[in-house]
C-alpha atoms as a PDB file:
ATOM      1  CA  UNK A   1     -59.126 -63.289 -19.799  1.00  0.00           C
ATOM      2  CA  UNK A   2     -59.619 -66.690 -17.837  1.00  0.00           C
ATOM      3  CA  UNK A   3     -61.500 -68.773 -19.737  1.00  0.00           C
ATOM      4  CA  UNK A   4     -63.564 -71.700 -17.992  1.00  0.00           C
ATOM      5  CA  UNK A   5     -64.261 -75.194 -18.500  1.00  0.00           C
ATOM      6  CA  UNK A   6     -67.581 -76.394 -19.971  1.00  0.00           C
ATOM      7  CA  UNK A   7     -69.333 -79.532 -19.581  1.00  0.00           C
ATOM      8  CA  UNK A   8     -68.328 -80.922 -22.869  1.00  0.00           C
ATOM      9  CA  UNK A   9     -65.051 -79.878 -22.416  1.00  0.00           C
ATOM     10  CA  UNK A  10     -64.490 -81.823 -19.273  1.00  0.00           C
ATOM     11  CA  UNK A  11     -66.688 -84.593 -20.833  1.00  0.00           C
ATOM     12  CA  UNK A  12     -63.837 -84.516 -23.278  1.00  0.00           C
ATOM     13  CA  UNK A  13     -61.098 -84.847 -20.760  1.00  0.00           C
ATOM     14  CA  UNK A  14     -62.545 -87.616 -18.601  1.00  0.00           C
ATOM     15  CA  UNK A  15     -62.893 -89.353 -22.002  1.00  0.00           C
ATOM     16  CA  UNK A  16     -59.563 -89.285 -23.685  1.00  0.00           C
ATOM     17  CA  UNK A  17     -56.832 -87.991 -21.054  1.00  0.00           C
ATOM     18  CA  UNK A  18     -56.056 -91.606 -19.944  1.00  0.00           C
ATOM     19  CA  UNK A  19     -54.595 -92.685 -23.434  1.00  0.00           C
ATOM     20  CA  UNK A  20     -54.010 -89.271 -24.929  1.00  0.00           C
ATOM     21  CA  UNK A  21     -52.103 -87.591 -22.075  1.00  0.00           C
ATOM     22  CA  UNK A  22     -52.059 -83.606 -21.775  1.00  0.00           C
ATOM     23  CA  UNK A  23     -50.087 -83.460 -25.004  1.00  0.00           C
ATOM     24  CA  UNK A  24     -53.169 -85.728 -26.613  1.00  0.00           C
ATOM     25  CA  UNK A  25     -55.845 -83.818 -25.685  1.00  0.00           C
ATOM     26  CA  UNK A  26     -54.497 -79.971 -27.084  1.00  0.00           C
ATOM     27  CA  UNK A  27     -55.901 -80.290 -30.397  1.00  0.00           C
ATOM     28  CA  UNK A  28     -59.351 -81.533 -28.810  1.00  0.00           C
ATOM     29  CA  UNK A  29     -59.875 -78.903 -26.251  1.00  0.00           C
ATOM     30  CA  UNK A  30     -57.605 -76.151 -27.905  1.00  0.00           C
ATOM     31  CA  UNK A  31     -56.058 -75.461 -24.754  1.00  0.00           C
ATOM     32  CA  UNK A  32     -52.572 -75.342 -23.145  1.00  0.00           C
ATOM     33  CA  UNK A  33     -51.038 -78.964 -21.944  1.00  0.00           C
ATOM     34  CA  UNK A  34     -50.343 -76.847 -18.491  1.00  0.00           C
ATOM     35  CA  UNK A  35     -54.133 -75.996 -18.319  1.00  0.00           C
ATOM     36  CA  UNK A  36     -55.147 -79.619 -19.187  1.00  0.00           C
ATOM     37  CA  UNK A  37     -52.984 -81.031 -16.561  1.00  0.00           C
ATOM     38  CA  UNK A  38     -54.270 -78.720 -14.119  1.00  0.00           C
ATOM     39  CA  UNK A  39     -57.663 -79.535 -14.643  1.00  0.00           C
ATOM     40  CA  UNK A  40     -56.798 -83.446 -14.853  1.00  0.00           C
ATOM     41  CA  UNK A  41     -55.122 -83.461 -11.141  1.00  0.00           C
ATOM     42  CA  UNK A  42     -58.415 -81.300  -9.925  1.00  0.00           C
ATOM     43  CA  UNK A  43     -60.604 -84.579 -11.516  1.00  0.00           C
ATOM     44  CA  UNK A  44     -58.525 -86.880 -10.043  1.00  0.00           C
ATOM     45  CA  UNK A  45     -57.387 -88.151 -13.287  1.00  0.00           C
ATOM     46  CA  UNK A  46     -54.244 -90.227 -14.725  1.00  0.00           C
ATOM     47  CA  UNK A  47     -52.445 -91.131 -17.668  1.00  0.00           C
ATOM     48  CA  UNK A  48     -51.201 -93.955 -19.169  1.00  0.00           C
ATOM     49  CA  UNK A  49     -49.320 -92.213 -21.693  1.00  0.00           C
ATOM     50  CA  UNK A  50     -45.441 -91.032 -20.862  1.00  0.00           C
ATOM     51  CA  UNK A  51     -43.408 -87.520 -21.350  1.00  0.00           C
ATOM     52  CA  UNK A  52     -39.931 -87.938 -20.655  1.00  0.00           C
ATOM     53  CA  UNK A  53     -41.398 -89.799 -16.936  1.00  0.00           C
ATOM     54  CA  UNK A  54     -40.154 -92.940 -15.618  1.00  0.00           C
ATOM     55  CA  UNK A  55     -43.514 -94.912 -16.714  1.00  0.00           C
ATOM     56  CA  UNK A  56     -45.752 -96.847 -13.642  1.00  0.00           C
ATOM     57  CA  UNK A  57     -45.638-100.487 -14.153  1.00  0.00           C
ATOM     58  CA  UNK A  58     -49.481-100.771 -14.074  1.00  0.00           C
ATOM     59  CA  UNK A  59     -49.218 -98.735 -17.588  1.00  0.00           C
ATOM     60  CA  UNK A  60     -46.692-101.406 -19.011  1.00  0.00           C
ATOM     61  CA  UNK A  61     -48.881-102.935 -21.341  1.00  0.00           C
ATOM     62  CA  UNK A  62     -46.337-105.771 -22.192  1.00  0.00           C
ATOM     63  CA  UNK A  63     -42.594-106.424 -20.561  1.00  0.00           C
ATOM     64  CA  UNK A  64     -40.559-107.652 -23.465  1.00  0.00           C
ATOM     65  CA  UNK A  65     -37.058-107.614 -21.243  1.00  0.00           C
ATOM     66  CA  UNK A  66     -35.649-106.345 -18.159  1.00  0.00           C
ATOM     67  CA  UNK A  67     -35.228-103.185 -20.239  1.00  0.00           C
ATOM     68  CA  UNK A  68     -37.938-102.795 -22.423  1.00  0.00           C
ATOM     69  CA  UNK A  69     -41.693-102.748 -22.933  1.00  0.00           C
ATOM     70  CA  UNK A  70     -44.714-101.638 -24.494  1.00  0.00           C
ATOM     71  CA  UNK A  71     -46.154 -98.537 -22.832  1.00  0.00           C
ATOM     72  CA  UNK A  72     -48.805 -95.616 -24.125  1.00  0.00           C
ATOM     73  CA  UNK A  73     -47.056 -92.907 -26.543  1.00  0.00           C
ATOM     74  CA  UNK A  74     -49.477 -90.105 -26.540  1.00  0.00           C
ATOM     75  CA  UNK A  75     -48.291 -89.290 -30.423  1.00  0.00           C
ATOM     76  CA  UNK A  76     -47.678 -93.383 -31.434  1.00  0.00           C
ATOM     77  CA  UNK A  77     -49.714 -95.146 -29.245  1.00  0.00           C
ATOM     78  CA  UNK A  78     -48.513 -98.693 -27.985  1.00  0.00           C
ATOM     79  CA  UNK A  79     -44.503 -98.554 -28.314  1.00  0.00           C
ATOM     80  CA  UNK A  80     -41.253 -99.724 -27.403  1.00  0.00           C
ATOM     81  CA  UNK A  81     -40.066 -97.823 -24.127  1.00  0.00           C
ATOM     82  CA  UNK A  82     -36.810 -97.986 -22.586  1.00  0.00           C
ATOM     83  CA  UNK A  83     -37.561 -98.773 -19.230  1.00  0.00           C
ATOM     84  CA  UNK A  84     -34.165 -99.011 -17.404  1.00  0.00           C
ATOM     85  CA  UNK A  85     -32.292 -96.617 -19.354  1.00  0.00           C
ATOM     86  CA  UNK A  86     -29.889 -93.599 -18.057  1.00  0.00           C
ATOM     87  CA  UNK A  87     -31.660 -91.368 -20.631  1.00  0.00           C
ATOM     88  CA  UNK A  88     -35.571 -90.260 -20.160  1.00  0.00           C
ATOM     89  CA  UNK A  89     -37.533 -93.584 -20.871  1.00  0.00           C
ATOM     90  CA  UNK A  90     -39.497 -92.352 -24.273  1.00  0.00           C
ATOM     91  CA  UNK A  91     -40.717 -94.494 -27.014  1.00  0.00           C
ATOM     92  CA  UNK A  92     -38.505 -95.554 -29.586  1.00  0.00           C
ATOM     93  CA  UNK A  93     -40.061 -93.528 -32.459  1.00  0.00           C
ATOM     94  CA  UNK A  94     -39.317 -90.597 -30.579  1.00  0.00           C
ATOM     95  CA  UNK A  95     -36.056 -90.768 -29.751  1.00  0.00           C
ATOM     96  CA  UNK A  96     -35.381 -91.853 -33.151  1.00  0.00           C
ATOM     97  CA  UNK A  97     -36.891 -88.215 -33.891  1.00  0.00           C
ATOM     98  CA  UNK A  98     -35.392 -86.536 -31.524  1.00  0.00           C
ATOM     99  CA  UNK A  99     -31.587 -88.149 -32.267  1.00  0.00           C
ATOM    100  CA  UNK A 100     -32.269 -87.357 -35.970  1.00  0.00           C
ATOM    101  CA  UNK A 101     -33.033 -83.253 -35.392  1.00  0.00           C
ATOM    102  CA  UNK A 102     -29.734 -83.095 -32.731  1.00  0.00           C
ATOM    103  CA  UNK A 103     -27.509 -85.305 -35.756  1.00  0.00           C
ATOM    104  CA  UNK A 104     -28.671 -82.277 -37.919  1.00  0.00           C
ATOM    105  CA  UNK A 105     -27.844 -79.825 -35.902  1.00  0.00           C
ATOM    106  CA  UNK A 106     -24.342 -81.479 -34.981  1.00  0.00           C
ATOM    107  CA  UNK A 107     -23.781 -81.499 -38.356  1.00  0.00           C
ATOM    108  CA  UNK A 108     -24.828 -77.862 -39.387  1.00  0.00           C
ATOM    109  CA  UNK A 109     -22.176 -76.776 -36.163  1.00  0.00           C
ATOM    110  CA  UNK A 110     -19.820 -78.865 -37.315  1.00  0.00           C
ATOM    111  CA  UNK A 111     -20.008 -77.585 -41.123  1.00  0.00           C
ATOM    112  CA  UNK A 112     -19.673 -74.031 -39.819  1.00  0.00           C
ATOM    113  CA  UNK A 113     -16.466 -74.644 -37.559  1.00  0.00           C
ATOM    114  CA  UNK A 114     -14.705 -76.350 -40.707  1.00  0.00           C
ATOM    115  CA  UNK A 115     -15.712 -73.003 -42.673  1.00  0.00           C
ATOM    116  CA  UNK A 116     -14.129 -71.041 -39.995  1.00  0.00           C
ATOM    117  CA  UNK A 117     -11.076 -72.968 -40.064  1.00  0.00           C
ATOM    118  CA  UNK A 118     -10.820 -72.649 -43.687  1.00  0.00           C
ATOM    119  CA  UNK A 119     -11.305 -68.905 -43.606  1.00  0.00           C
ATOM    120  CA  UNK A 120      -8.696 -68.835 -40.715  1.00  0.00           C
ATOM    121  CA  UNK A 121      -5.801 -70.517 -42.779  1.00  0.00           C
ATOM    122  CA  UNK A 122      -6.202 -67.542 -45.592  1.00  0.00           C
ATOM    123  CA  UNK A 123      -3.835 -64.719 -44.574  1.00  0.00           C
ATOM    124  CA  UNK A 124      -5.967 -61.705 -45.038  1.00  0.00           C
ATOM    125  CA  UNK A 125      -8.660 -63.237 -42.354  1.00  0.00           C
ATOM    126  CA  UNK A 126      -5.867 -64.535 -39.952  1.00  0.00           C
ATOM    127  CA  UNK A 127      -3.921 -61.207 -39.781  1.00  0.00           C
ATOM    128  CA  UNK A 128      -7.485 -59.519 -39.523  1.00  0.00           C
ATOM    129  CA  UNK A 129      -9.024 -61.884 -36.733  1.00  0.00           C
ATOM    130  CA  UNK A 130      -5.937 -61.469 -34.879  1.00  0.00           C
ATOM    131  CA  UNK A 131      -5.269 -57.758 -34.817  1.00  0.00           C
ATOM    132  CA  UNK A 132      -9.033 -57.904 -33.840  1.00  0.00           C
ATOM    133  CA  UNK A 133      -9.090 -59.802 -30.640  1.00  0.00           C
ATOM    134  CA  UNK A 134      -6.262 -57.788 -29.345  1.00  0.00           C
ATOM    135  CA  UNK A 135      -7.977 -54.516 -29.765  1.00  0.00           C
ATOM    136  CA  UNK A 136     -11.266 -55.799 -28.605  1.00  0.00           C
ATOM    137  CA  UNK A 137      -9.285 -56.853 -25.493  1.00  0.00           C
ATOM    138  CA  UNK A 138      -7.647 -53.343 -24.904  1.00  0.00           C
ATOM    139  CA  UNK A 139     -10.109 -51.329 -25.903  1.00  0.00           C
ATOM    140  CA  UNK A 140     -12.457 -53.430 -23.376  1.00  0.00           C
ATOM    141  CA  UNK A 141     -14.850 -53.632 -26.909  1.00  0.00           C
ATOM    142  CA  UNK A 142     -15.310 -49.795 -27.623  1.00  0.00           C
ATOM    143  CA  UNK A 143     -12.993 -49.817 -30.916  1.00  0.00           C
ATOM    144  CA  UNK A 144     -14.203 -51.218 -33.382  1.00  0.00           C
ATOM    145  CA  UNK A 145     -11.835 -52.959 -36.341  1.00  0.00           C
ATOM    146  CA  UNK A 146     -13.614 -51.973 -39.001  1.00  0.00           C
ATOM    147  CA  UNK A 147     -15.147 -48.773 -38.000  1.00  0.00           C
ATOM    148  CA  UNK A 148     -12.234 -46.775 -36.581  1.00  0.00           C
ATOM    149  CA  UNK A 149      -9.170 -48.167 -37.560  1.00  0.00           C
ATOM    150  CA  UNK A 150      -7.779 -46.192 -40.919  1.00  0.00           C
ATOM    151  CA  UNK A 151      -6.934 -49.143 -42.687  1.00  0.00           C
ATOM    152  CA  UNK A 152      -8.858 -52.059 -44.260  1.00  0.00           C
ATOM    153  CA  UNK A 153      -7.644 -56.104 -44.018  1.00  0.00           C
ATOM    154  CA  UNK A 154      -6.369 -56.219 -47.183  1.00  0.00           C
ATOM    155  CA  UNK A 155      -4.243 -53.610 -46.422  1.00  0.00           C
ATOM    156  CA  UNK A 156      -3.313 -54.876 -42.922  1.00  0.00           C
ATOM    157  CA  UNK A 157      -2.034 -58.439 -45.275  1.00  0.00           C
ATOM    158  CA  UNK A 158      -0.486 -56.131 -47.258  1.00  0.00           C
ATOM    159  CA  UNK A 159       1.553 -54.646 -45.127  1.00  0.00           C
ATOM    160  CA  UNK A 160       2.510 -57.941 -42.760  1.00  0.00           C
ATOM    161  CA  UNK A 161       2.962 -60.089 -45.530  1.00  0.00           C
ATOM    162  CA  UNK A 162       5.765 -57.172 -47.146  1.00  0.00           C
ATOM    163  CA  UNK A 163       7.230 -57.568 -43.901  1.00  0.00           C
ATOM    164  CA  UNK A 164       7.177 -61.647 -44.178  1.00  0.00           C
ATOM    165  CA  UNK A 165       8.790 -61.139 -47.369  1.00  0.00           C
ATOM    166  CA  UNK A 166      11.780 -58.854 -45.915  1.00  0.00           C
ATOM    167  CA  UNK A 167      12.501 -61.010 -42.878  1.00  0.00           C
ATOM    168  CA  UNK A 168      12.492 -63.724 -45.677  1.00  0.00           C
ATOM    169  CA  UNK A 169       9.855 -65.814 -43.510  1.00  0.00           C
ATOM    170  CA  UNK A 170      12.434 -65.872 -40.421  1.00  0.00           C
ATOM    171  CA  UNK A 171      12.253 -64.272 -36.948  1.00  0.00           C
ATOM    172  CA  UNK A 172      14.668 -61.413 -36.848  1.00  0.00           C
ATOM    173  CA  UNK A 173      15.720 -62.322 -33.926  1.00  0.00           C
ATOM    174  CA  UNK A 174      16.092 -65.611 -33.821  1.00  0.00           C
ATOM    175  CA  UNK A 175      16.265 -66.616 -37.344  1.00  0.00           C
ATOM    176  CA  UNK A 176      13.786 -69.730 -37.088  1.00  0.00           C
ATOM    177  CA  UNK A 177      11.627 -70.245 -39.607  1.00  0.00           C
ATOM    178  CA  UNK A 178       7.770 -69.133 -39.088  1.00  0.00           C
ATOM    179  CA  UNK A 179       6.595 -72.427 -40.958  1.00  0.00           C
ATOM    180  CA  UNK A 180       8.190 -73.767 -37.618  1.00  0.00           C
ATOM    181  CA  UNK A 181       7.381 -71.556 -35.095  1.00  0.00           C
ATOM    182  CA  UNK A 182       4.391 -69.696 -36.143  1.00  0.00           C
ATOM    183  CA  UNK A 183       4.152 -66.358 -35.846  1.00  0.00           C
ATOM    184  CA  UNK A 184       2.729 -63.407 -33.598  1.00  0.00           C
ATOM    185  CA  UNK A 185       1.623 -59.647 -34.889  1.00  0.00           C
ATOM    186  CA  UNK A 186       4.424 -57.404 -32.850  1.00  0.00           C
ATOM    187  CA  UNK A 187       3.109 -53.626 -31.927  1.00  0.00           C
ATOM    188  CA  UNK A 188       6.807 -52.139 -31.984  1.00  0.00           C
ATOM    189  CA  UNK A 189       5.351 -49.726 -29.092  1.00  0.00           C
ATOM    190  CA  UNK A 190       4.082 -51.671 -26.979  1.00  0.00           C
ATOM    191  CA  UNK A 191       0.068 -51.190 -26.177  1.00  0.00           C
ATOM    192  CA  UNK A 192       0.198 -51.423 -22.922  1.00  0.00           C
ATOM    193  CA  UNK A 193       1.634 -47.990 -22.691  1.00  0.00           C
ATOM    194  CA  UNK A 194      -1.385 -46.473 -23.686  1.00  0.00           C
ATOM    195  CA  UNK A 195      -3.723 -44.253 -21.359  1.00  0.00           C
ATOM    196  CA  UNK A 196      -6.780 -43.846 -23.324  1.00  0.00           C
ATOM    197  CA  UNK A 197      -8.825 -44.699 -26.516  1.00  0.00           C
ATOM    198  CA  UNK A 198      -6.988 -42.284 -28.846  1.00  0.00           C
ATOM    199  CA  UNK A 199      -3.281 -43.678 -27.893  1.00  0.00           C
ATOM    200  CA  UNK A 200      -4.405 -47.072 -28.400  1.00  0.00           C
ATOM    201  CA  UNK A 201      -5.420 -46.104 -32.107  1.00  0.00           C
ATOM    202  CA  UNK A 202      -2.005 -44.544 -32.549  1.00  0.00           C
ATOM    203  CA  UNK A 203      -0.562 -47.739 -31.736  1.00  0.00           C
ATOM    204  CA  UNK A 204      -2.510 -49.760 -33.753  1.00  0.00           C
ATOM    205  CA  UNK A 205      -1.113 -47.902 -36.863  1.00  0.00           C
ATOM    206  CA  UNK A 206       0.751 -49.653 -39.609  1.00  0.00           C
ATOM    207  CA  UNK A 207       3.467 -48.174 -38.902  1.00  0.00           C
ATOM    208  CA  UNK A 208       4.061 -49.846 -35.334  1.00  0.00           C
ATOM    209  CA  UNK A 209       2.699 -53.770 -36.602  1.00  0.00           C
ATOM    210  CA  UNK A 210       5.613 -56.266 -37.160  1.00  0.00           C
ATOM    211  CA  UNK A 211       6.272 -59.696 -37.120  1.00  0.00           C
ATOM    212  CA  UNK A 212       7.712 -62.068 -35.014  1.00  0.00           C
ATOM    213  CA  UNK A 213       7.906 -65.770 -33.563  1.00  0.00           C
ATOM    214  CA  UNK A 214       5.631 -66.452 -30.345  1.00  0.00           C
ATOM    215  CA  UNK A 215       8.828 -67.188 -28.187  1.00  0.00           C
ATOM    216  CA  UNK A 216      10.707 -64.250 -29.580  1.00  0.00           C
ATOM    217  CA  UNK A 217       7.411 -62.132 -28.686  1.00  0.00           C
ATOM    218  CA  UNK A 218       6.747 -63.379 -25.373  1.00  0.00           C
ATOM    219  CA  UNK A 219      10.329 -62.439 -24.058  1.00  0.00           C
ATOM    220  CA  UNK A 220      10.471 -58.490 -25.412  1.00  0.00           C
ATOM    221  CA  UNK A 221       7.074 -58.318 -23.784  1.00  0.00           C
ATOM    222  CA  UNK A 222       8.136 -59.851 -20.703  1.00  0.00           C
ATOM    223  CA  UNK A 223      10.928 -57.522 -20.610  1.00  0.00           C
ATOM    224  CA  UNK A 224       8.908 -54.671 -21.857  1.00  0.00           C
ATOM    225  CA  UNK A 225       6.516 -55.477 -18.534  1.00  0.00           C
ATOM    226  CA  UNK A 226       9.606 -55.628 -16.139  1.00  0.00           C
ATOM    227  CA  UNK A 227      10.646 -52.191 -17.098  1.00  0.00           C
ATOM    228  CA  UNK A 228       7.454 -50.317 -17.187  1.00  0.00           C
ATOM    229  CA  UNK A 229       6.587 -51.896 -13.687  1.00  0.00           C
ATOM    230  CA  UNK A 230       7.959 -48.849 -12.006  1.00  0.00           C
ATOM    231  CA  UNK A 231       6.769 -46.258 -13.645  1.00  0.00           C
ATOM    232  CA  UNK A 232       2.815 -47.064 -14.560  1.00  0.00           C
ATOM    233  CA  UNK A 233       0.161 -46.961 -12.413  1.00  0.00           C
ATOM    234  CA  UNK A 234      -2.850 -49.506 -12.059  1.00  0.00           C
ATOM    235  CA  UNK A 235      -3.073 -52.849 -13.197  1.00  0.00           C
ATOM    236  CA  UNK A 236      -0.544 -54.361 -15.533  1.00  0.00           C
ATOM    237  CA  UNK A 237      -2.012 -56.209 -18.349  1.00  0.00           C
ATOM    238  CA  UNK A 238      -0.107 -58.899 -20.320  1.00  0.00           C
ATOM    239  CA  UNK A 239       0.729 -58.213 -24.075  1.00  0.00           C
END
């Protein structure tokens, strides 16, 4: 329901919108800043006080340099602007504010990717994390890891780090160490194969995971694609 101005609430405005701005004047006429402004242009009325806005130079109060002055704060007052600056031109006290929250948050982001990266150097999260992202990208998101795979991570480690330990942490194929090269999680089958939802599951069974080196991987896979080329229809998608 539209609610409309009194005479005491314009009263109001006339008195206090030139040093308070719209942001001022919300606690005194318990209305929106969009509303007040609205009803400020309609009176014909201005604002010494700045938002972000390059500020006039009739509402400098006092030019200290080239690049700063004092100008109307609607929440301090009379403070330091920024004049000539590439960011917005606020007062000092509020960017000061406003750099302290976005520090913060920085620094709550940055805490979380050095948690991740933790949690990715631990086996049983790698193996899991990686297994995941290929069946998400198969599956085109409708299997889910957790839900319809038969095994849990701890037994997917299990089972890749008894195959570590057989290969003696060395590519079987070309017998360079995985401290070295790294290593990739090898469907023996490749996936690519597959024609629907309940083939992919069959190949995501213990059974067909191994191990080995990224360059090692690459090249079966390339050759894998070469050879199936002729004989699948659609799109081929990279391993």
């Amino acid at each position: 329901m539209r609610k409309y101005w009194t005479k005491e609430e314009i009263n109001i405005l006339i008195h206090y919108y030139e040093d308070k701005g719209g942001i001022g004047c919300i606690n005194l006429l318990k209305r929106t800043q969009l509303a007040i402004r609205k009803k400020a242009n309609k009176l014909g009325l201005s604002t010494k006080a700045t938002f972000g806005g390059t500020p006039s130079k009739k509402h400098i109060l006092k030019r200290l340099s080239l690049s700063r002055g004092f100008v109307m704060c609607a929440k301090h007052g009379y403070t330091i602007h920024y004049l000539l600056s590439s960011r917005s031109p606020v007062c000092l006290m509020c960017r000061r504010r406003w750099d302290k929250k976005r520090s913060q948050k920085l620094s709550r982001k940055l805490q979380t990717n050095r948690l991740q990266m933790k949690r990715y150097k631990i086996p049983i999260y790698n193996y899991a994390n990686r297994l995941r992202r290929t069946l998400r990208f198969y599956s085109h998101g409708e299997i889910s890891f957790s839900k319809h795979l038969p095994y849990s991570s701890r037994q997917l480690c299990d089972h890749l780090e008894n195959i570590k330990k057989q290969q003696d942490n060395r590519c079987p194929m070309c017998q360079v160490s995985y401290d070295i090269t790294g290593y990739d999680i090898d469907h023996v089958t490749p996936v690519f194969v597959a024609k629907d939802t309940k083939e992919i599951l069959q190949l995501f069974a213990l059974s067909n995971l191994s191990l080995l080196c990224p360059p090692c991987n690459r090249h079966i896979k390339r050759d894998d694609d070469i050879k199936a080329r002729h004989r699948r229809e659609g799109v081929i998608r990279c391993h």
